[in-house]
C-alpha atoms as a PDB file:
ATOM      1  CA  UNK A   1     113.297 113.158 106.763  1.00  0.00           C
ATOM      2  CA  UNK A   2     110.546 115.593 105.710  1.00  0.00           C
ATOM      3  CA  UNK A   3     111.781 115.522 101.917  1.00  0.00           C
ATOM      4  CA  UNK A   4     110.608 112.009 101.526  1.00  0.00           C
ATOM      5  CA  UNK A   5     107.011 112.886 101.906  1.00  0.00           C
ATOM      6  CA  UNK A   6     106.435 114.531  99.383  1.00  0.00           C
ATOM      7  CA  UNK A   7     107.418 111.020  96.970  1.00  0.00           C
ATOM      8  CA  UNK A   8     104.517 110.035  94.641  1.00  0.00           C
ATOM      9  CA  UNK A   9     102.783 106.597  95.156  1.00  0.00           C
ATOM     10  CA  UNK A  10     105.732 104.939  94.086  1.00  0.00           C
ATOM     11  CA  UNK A  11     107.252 105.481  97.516  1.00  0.00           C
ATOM     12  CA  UNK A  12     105.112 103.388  99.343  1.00  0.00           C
ATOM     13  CA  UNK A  13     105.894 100.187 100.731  1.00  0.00           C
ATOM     14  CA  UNK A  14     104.458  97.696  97.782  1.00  0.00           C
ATOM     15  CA  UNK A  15     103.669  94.728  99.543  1.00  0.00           C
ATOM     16  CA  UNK A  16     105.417  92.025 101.191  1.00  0.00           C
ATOM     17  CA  UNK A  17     106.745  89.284  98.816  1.00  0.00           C
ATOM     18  CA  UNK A  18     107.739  85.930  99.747  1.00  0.00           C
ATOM     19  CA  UNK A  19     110.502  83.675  98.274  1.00  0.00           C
ATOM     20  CA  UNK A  20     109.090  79.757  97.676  1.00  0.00           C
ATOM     21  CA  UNK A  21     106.900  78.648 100.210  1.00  0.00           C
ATOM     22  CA  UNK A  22     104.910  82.069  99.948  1.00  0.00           C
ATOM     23  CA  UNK A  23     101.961  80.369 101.663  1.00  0.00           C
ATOM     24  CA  UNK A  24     103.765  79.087 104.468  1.00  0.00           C
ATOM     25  CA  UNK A  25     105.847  82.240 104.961  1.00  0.00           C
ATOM     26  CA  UNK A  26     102.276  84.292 104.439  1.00  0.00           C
ATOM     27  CA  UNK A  27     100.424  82.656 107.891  1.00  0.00           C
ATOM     28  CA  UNK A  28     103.289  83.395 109.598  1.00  0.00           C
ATOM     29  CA  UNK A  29     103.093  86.987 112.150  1.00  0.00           C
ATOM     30  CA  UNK A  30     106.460  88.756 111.513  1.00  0.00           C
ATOM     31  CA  UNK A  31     107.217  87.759 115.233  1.00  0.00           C
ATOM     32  CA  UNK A  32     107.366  84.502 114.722  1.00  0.00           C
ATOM     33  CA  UNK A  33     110.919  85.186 113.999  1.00  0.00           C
ATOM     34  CA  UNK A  34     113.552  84.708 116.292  1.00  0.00           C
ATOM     35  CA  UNK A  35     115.169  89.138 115.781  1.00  0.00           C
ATOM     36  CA  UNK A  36     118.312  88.047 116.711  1.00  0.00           C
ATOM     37  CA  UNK A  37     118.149  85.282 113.874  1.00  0.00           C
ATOM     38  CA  UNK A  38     117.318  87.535 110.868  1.00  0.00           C
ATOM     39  CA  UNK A  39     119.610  89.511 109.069  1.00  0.00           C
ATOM     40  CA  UNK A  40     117.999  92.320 106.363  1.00  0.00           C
ATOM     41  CA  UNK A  41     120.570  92.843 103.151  1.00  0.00           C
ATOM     42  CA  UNK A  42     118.788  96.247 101.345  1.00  0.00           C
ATOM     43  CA  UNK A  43     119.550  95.988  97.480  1.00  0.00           C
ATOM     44  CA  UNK A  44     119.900  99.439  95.700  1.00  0.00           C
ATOM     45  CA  UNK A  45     119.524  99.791  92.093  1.00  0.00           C
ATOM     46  CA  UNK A  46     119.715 101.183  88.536  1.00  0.00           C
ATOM     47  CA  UNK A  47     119.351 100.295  84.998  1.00  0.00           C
ATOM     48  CA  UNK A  48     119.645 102.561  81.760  1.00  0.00           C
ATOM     49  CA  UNK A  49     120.883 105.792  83.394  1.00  0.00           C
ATOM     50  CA  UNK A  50     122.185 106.889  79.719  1.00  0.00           C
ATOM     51  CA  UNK A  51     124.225 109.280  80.769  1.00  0.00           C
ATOM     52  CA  UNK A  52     121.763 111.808  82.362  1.00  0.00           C
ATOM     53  CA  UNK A  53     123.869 113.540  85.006  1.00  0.00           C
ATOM     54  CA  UNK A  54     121.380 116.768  85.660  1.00  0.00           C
ATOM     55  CA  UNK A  55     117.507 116.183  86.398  1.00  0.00           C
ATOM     56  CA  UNK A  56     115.310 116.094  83.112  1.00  0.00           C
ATOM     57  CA  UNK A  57     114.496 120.523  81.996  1.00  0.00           C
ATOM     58  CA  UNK A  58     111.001 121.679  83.047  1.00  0.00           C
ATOM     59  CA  UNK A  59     110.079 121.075  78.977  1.00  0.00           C
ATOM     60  CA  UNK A  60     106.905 119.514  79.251  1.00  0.00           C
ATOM     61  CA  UNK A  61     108.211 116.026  78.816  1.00  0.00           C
ATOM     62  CA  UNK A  62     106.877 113.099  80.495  1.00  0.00           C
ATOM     63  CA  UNK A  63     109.881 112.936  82.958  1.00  0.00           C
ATOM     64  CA  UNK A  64     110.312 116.652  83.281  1.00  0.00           C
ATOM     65  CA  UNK A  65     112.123 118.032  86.652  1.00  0.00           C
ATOM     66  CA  UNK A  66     113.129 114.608  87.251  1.00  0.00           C
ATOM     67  CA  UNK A  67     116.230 112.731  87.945  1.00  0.00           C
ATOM     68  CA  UNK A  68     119.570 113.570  88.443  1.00  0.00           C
ATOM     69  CA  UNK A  69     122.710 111.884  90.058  1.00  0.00           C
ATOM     70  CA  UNK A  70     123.196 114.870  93.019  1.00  0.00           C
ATOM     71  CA  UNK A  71     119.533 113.808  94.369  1.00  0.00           C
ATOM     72  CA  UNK A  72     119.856 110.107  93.989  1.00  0.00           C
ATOM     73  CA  UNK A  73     123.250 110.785  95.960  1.00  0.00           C
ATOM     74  CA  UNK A  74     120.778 112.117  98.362  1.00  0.00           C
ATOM     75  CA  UNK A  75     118.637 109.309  99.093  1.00  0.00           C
ATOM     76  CA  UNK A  76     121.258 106.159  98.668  1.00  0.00           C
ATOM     77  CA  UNK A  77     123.316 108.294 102.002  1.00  0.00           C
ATOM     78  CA  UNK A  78     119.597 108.660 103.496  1.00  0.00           C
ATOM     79  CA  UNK A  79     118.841 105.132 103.409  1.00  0.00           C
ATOM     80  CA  UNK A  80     122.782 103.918 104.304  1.00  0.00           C
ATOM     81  CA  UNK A  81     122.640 106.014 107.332  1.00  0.00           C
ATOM     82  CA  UNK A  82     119.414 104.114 108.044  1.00  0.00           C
ATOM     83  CA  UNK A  83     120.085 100.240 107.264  1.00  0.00           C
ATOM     84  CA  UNK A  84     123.699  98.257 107.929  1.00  0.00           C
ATOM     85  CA  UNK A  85     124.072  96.116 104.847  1.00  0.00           C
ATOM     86  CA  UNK A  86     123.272  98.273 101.963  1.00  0.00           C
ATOM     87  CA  UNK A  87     124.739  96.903  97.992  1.00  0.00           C
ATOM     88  CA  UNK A  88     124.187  99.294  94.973  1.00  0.00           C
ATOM     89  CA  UNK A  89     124.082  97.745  92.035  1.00  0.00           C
ATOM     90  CA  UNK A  90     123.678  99.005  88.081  1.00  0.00           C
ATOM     91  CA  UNK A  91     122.187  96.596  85.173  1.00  0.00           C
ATOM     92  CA  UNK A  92     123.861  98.778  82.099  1.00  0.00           C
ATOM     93  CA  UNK A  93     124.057 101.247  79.521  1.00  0.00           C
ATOM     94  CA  UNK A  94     125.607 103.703  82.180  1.00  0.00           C
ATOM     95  CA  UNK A  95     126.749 105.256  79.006  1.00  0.00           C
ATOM     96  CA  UNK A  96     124.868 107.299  75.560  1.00  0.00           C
ATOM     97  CA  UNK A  97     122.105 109.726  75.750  1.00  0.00           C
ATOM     98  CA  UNK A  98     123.530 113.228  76.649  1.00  0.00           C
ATOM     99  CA  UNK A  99     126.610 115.073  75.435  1.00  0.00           C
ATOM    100  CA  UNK A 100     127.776 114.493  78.832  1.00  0.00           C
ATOM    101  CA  UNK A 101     129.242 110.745  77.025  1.00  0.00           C
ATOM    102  CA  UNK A 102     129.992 112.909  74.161  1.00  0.00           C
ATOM    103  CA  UNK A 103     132.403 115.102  75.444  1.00  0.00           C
ATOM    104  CA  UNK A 104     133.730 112.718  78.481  1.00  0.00           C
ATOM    105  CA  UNK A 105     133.423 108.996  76.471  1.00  0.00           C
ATOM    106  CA  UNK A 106     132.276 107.742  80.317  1.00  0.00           C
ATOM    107  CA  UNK A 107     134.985 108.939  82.372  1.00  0.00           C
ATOM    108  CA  UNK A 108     132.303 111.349  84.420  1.00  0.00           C
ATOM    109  CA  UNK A 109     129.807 108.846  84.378  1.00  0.00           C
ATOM    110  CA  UNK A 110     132.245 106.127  85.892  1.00  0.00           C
ATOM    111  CA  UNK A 111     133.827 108.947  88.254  1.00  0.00           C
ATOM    112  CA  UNK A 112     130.173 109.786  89.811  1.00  0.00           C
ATOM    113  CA  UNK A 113     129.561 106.446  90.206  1.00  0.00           C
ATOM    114  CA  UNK A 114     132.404 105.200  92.021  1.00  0.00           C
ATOM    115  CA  UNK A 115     131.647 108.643  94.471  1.00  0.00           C
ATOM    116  CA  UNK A 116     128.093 107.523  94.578  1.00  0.00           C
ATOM    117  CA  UNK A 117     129.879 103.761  96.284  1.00  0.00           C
ATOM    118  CA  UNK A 118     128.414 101.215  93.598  1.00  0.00           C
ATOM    119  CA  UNK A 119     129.318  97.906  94.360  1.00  0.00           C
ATOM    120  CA  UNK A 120     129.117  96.641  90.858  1.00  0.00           C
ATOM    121  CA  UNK A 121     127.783  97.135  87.474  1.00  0.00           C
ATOM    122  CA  UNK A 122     127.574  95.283  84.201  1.00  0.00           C
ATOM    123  CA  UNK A 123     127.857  96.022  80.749  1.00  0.00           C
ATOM    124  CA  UNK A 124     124.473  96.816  78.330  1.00  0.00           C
ATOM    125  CA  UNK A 125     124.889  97.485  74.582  1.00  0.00           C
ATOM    126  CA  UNK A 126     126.018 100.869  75.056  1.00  0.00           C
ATOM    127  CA  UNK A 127     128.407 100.543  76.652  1.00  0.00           C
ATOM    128  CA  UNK A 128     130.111  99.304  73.346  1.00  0.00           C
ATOM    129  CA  UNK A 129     129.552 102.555  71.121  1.00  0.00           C
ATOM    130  CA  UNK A 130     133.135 103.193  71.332  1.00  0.00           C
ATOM    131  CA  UNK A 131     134.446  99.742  70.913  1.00  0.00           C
ATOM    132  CA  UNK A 132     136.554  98.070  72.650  1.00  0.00           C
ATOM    133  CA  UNK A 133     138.995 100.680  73.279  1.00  0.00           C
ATOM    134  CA  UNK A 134     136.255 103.163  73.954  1.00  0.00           C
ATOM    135  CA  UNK A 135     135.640 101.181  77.073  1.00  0.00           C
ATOM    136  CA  UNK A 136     138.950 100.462  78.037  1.00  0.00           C
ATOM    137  CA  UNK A 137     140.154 104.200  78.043  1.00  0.00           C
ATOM    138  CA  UNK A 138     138.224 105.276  81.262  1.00  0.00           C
ATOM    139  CA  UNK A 139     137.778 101.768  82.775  1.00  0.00           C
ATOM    140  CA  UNK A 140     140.241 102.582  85.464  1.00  0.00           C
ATOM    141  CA  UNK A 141     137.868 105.588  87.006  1.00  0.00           C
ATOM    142  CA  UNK A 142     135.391 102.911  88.258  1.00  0.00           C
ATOM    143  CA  UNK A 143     136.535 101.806  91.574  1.00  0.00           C
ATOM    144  CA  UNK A 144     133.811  99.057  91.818  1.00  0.00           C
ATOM    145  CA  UNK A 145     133.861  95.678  89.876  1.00  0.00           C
ATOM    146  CA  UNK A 146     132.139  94.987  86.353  1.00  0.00           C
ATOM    147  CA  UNK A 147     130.544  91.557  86.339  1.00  0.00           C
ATOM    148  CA  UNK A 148     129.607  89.829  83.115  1.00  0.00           C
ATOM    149  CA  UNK A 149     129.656  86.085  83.037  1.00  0.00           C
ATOM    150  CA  UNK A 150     128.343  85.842  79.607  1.00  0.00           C
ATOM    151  CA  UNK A 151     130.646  88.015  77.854  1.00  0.00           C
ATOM    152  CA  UNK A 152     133.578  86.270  76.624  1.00  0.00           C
ATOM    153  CA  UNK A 153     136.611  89.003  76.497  1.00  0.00           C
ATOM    154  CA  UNK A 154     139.634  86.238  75.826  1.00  0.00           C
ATOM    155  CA  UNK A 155     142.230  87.637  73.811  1.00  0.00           C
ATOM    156  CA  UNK A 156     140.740  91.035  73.781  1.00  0.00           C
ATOM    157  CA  UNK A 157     142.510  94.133  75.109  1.00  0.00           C
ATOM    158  CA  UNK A 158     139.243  93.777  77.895  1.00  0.00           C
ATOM    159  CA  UNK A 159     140.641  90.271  79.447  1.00  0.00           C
ATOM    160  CA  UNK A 160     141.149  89.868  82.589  1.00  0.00           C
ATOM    161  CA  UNK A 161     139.390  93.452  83.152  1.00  0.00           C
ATOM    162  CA  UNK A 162     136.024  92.165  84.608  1.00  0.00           C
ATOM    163  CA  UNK A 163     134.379  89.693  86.827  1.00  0.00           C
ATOM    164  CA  UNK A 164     132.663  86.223  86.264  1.00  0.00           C
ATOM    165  CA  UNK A 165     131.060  86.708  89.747  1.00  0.00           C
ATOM    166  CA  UNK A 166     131.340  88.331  93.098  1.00  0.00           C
ATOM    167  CA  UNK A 167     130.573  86.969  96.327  1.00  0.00           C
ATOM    168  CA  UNK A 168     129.646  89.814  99.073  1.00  0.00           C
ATOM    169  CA  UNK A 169     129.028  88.998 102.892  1.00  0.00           C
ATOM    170  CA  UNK A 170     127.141  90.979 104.953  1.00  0.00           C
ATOM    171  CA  UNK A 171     126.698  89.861 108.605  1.00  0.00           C
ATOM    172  CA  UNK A 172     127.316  86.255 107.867  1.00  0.00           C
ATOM    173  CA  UNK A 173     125.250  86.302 104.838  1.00  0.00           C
ATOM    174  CA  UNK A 174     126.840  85.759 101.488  1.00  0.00           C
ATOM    175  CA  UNK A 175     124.920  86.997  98.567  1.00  0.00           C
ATOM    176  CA  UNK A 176     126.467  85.998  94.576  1.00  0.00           C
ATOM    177  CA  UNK A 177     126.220  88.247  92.226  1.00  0.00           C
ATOM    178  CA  UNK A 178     126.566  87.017  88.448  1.00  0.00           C
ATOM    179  CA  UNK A 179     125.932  89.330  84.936  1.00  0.00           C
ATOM    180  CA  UNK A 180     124.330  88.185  81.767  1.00  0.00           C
ATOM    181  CA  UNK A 181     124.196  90.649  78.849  1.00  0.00           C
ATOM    182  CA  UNK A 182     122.176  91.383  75.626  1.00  0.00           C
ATOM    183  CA  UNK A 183     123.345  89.866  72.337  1.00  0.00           C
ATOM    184  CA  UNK A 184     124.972  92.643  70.725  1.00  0.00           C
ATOM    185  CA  UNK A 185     124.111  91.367  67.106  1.00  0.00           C
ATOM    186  CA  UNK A 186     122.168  93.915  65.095  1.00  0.00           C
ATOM    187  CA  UNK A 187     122.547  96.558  68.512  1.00  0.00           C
ATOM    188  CA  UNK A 188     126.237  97.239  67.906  1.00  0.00           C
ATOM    189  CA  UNK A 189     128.516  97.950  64.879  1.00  0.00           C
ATOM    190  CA  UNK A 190     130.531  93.874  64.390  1.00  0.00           C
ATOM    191  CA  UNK A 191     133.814  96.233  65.086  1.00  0.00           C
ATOM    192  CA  UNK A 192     132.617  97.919  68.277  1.00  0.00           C
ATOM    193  CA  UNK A 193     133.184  94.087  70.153  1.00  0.00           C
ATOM    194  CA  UNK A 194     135.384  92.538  67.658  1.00  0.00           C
ATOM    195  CA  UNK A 195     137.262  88.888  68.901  1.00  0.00           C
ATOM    196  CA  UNK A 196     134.625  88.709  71.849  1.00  0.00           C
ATOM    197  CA  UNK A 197     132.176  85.923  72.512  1.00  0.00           C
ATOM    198  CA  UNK A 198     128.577  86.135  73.426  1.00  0.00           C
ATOM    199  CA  UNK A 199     127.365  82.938  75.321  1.00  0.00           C
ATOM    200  CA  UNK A 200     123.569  82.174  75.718  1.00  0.00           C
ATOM    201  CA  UNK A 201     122.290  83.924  78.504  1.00  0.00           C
ATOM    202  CA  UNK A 202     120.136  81.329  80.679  1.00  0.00           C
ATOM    203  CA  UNK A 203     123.040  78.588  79.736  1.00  0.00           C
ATOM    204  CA  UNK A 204     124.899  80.445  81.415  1.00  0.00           C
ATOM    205  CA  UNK A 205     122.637  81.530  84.051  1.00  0.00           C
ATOM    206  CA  UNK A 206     122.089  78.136  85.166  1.00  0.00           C
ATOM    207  CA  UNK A 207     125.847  76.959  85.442  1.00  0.00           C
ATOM    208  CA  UNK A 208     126.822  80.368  87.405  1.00  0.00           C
ATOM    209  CA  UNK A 209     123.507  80.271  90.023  1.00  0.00           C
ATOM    210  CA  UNK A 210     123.993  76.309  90.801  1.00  0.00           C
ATOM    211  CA  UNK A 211     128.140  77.700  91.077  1.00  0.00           C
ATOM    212  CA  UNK A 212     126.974  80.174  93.812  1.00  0.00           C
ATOM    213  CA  UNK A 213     124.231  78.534  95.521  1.00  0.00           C
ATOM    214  CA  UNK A 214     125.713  74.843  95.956  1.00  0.00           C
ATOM    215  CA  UNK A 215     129.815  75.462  95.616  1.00  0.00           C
ATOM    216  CA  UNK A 216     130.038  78.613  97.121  1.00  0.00           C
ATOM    217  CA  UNK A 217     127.111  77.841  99.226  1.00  0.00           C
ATOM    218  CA  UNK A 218     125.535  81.812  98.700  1.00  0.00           C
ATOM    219  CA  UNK A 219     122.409  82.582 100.847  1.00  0.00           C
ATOM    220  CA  UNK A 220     121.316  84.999  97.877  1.00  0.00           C
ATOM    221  CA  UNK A 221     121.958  84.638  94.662  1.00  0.00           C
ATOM    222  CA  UNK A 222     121.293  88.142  92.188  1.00  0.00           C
ATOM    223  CA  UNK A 223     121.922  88.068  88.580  1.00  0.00           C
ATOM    224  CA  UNK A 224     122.576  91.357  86.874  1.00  0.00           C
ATOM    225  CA  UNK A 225     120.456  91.301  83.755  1.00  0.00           C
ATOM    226  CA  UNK A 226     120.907  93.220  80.676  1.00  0.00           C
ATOM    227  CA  UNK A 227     119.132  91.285  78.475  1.00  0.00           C
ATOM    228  CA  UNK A 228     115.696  92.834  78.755  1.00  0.00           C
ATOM    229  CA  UNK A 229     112.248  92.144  80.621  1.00  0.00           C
ATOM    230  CA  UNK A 230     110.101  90.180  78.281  1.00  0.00           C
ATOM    231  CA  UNK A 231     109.849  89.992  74.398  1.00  0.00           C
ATOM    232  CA  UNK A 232     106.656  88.548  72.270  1.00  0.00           C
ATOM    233  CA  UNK A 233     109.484  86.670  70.433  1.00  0.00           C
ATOM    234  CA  UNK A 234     111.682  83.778  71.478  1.00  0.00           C
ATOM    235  CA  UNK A 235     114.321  85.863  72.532  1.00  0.00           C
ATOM    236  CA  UNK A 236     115.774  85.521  75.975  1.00  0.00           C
ATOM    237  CA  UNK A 237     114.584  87.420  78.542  1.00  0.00           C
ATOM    238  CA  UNK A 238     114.393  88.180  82.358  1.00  0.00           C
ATOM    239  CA  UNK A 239     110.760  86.480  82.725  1.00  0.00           C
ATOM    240  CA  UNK A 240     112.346  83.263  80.671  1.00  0.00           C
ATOM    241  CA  UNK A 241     115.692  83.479  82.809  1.00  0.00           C
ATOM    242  CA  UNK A 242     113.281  82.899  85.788  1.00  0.00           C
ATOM    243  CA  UNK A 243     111.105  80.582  84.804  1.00  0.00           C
ATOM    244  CA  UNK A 244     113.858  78.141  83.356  1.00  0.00           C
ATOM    245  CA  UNK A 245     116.596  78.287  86.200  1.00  0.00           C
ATOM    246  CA  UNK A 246     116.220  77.048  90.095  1.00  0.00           C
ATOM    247  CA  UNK A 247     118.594  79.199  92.273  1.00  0.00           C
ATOM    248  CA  UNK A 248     118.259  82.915  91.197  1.00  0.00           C
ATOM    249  CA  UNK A 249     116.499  85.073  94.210  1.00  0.00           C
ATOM    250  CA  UNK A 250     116.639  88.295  92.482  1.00  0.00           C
ATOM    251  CA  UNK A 251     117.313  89.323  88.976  1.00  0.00           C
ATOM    252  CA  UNK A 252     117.729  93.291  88.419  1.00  0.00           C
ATOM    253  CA  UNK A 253     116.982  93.820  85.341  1.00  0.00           C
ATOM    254  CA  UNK A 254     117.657  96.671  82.292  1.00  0.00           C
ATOM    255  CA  UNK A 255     118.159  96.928  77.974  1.00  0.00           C
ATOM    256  CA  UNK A 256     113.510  97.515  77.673  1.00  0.00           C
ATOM    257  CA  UNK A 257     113.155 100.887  79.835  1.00  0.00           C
ATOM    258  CA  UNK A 258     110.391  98.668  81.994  1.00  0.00           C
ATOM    259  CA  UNK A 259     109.186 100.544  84.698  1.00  0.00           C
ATOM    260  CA  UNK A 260     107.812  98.016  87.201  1.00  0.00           C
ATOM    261  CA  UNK A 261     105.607  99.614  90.657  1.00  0.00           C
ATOM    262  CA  UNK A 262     106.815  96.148  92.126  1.00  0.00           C
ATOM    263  CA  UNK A 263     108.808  93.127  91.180  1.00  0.00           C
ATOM    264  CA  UNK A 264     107.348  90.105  89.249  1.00  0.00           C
ATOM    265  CA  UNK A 265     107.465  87.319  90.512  1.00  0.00           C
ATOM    266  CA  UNK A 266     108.166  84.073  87.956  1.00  0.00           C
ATOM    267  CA  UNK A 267     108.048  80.391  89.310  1.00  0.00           C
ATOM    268  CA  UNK A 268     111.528  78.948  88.733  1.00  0.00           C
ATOM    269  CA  UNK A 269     112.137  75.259  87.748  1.00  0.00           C
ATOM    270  CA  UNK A 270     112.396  74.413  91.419  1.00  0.00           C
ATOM    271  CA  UNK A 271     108.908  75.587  91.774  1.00  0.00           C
ATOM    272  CA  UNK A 272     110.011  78.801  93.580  1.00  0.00           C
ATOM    273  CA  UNK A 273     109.566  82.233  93.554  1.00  0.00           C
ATOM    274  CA  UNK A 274     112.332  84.485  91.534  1.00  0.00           C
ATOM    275  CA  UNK A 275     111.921  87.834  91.337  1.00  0.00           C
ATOM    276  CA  UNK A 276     112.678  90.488  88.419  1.00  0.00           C
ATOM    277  CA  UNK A 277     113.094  94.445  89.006  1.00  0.00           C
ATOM    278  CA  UNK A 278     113.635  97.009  86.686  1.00  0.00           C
ATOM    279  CA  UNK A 279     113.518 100.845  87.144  1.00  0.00           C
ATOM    280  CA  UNK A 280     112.949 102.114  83.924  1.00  0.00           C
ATOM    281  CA  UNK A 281     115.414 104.736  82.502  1.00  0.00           C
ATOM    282  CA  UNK A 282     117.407 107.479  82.565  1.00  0.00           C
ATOM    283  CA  UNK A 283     117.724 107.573  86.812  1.00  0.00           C
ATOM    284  CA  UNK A 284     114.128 108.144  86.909  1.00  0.00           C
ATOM    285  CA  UNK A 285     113.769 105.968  90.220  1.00  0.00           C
ATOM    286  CA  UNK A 286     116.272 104.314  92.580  1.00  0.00           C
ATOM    287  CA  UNK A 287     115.144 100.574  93.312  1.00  0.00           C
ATOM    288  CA  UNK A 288     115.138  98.976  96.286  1.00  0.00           C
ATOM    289  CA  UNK A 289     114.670  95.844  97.582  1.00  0.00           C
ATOM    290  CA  UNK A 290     115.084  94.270 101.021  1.00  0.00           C
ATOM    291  CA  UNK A 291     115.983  90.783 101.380  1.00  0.00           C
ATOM    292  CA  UNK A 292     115.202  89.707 105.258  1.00  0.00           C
ATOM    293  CA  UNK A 293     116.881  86.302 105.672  1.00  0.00           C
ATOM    294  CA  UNK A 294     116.497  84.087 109.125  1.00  0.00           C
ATOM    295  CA  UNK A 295     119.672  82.632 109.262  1.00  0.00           C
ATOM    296  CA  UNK A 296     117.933  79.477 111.537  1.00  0.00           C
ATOM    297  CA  UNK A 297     115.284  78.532 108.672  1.00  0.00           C
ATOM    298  CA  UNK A 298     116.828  79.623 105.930  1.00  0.00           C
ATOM    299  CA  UNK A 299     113.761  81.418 104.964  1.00  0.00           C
ATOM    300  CA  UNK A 300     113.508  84.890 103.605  1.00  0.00           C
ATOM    301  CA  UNK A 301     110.773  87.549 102.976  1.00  0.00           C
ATOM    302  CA  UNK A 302     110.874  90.607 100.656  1.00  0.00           C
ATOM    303  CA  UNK A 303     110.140  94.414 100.903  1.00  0.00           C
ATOM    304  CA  UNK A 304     110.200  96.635  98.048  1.00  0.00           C
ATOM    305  CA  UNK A 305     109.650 100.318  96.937  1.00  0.00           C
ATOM    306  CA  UNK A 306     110.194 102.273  93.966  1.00  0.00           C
ATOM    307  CA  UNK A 307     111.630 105.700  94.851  1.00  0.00           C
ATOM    308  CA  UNK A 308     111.207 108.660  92.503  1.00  0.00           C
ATOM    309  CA  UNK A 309     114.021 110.812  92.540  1.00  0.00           C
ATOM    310  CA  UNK A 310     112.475 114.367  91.951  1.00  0.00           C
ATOM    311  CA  UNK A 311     113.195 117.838  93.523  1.00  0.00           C
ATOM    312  CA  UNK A 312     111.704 116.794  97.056  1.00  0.00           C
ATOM    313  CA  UNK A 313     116.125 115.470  97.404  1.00  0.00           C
ATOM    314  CA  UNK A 314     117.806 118.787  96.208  1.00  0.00           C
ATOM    315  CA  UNK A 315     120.111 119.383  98.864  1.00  0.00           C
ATOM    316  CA  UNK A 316     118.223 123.080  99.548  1.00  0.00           C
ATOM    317  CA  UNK A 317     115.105 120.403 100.735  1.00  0.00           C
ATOM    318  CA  UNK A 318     117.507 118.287 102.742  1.00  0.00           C
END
């Protein structure tokens, strides 16, 4: 489509990545594949859309005129009509940051989401301003799952509301999804997630991507991270979630705004490659990555691009 050239440099293709053996995979021509062996699964995401509906206002701001949910709509039915096994996935706070939450307390945000055919979300700090019951009220206008596997919601009005994991197969390839989220001490009022429990991140991180790789026997495993790209503390964070688990291909990250041209890629435990993505804020860009698996080898390779969603997707350019 001619809208798509006018994207800034973050369009373009940014390299090819490799999962473990990167040297191996890197002497090898794409050919050298059997086509009717590999099978491409094209990961869409987001991360800290805050509530911003509408496009930034032409104010001079550093993200002015961009945005929007209308033109990301845009693009995700662009690239579905284009690829066969497209997932959308969100990395939290969906919610907070325009009176949009204010007057709706999520319901539109949930609503445009479920039109916009997420396959599953997870929770970030904000998501909490309301409390418990806050979330509950419009938790029913999000036809897609919520995954959290570190948030504890026994005996809460939440139980039995969300999802440990999810395990999605897309021509014969099962990917796992699992969720870890922020600790909400000193983020959220005690009251706001009163009687839940907050388990350590990368504890749990390493019990739910040995679950999906080696008892559900998952081709891809993605973790859903809300706990934020890198800190100079000791905190946990994406970059340590990679670097001290073995099974996690992809973690989509959110909770520190990071806007990353391309993944990182972190050396796991195993002595393979993981790889972190996060798109910033506020629906800025639309992430993508493409996992192409051979089914034979078990091999895969990696494309990725960060799409800016700006005025070149209003439907009048379409």
């Amino acid at each position: 489509m001619e809208e798509l050239k006018s994207f800034n440099r973050r369009d373009f293709l940014k390299g090819m990545l490799a999962l473990g053996a990167t040297a191996t995979l890197s002497g090898l021509p794409s050919t050298s594949f059997a086509r009717g062996k590999e099978v491409k699964i094209t990961i869409l995401h987001t991360n800290d859309v805050h509530s911003r509906i509408d496009p930034f206002p032409m104010d001079g701001s550093r993200f002015q005129g961009l945005g929007g949910v209308a033109r990301r709509s845009t693009l995700i039915k662009k690239i579905r009509g284009e690829e066969k096994n497209v997932l959308l996935f969100d990395a939290g706070d969906i919610f907070q940051g325009t009176p949009y939450f204010n007057v709706f307390d999520g319901k539109l945000e949930l609503e445009l989401m479920s039109k916009l055919g997420y396959d599953a979300g997870t929770f970030g700090n904000h998501e909490f301003d309301n409390g418990l019951p806050g979330l509950l009220k419009h938790f029913d206008k999000a036809n897609f799952p919520f995954i959290t596997s570190n948030y504890d919601f026994t005996g809460t009005i939440m139980e039995g509301k969300t999802k440990e994991h999810v395990v999605f197969t897309r021509d014969g390839v099962k990917i796992g999804v699992f969720a870890v989220g922020v600790n909400l001490d000193g983020l959220v009022d005690p009251n706001s997630y009163k009687g839940m429990k907050i388990l350590d991140p990368i504890e749990v991180a390493n019990r739910m991507s040995k679950k999906l790789k080696h008892d559900l026997k998952c081709d891809i495993v993605i973790c859903l991270s809300h706990i934020g790209y890198s800190y100079e503390t000791d905190q946990p964070s994406d970059l340590k979630m990679a670097q001290q688990t073995r099974d996690i291909d992809l973690i989509i990250g959110g909770h520190t705004h990071t806007f990353l041209d391309k993944p990182t890629e972190v050396k796991n435990l195993a002595g393979q490659i993981t790889l972190v993505n996060q798109t910033g804020r506020s629906g800025v860009n639309l992430g993508r990555i493409d996992i192409i698996l051979n089914k034979q080898t078990g091999k895969k390779r990696l494309e990725s691009v960060a799409y800016q969603i700006n005025s070149s997707l209003d439907s009048s350019n379409a």
